[in-house]
Protein backbone atom coordinates (compact mmCIF):
# COMPACT_ATOMS: atom_id res chain seq x y z
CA UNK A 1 -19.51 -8.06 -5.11
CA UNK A 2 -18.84 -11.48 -3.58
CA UNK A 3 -15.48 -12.52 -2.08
CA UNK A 4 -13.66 -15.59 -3.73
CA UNK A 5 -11.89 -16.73 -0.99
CA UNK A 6 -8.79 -19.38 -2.19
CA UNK A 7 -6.41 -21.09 -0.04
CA UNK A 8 -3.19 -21.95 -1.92
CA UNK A 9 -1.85 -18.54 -2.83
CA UNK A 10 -0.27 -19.61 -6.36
CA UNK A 11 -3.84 -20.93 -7.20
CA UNK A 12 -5.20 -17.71 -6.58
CA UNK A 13 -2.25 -15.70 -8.45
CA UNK A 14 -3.11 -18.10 -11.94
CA UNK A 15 -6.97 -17.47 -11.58
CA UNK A 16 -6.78 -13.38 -11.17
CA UNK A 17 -3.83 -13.32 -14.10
CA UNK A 18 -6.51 -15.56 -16.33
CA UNK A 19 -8.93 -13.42 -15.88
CA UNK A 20 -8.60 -10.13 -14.32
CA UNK A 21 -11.89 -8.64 -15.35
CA UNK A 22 -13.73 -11.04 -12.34
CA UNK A 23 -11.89 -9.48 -9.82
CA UNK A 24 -12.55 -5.99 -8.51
CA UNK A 25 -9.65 -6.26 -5.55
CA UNK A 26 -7.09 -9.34 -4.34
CA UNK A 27 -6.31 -9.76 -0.75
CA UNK A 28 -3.37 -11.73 0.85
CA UNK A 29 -3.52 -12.76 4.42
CA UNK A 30 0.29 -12.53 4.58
CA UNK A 31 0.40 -14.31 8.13
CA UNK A 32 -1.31 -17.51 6.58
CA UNK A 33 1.11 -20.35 6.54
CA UNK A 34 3.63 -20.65 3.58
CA UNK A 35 3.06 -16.62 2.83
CA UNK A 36 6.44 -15.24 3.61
CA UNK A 37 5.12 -12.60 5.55
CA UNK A 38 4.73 -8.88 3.92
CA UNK A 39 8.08 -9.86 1.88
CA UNK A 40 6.07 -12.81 0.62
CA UNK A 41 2.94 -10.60 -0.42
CA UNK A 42 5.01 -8.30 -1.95
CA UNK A 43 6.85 -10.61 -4.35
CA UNK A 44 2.79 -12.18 -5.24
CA UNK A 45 1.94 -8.58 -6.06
CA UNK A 46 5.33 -8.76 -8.78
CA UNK A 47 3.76 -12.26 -9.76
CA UNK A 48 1.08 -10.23 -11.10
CA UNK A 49 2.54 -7.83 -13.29
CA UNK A 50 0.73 -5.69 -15.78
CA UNK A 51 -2.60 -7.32 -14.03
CA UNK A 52 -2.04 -5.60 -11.18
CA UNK A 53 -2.74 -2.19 -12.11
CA UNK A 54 -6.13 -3.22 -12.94
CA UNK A 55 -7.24 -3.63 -9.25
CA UNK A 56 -5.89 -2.97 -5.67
CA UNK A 57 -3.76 -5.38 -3.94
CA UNK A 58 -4.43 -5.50 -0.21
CA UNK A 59 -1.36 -6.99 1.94
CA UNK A 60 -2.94 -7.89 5.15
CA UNK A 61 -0.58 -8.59 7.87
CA UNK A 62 -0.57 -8.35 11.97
CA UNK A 63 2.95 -6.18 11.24
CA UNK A 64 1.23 -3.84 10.01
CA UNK A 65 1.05 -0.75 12.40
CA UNK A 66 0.17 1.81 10.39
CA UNK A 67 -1.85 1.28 7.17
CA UNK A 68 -0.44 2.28 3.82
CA UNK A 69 -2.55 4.30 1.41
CA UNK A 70 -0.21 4.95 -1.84
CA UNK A 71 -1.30 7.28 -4.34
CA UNK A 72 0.03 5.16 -7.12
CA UNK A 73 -2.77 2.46 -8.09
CA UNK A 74 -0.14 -0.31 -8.63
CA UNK A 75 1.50 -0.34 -5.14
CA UNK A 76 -0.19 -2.74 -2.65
CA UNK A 77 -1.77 -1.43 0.23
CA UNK A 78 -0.73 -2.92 3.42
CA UNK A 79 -3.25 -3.06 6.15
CA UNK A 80 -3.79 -4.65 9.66
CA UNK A 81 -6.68 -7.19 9.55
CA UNK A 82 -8.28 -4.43 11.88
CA UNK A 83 -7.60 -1.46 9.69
CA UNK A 84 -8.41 -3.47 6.50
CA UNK A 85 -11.96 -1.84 6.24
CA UNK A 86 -10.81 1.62 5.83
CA UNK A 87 -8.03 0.11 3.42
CA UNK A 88 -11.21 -1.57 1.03
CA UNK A 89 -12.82 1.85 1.43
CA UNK A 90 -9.65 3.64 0.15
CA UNK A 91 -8.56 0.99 -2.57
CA UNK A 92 -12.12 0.62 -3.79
CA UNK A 93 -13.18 3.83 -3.52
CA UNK A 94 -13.75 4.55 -7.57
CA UNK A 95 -15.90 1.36 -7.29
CA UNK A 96 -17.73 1.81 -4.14
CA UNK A 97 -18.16 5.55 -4.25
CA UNK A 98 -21.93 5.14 -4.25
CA UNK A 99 -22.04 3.18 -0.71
CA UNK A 100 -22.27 4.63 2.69
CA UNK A 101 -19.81 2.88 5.23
């Protein structure tokens, strides 16, 4: 697994809808300039449509003060940059199940 790191959001949206079978999660740093904010990540997630239920979306945002860990697949998780490794561990864990942390 390598991470594909892009910087203009939109550009990032068009390459995961193209092709969503290259991507095992998406992550949005939802304090980077011209984000929105967790508002903004949200309405990226929607961008995605039926795409997103193929992988986790992981809103990453200092306003997050407690992590989010839905049951249903298609909701983003929202995470604190320092929670965000226990969010990859939950969001990946069909993936990863084989890996120690």
């Amino acid at each position: 697994m390598e991470v594909h790191p892009v910087a203009e959001l939109f550009t990032a949206l068009a390459e995961v809808i193209d092709d969503p079978a290259d991507f095992c999660a998406l992550g949005v740093d939802c304090d980077a300039p011209g984000i929105g904010g967790l508002a903004g990540g949200h309405r990226a997630a929607q961008i995605l449509g039926e795409v997103r239920g193929r992988f986790p979306v992981i809103l990453i945002s200092v306003a997050c003060k407690t992590p989010s860990l839905p049951l249903d697949r298609r909701a983003p998780l929202e995470q604190s940059s320092s929670a965000l490794r226990a969010g990859l561990a939950n969001a990946l864990r069909d993936r990863l199940s084989h890996l120690t942390w």
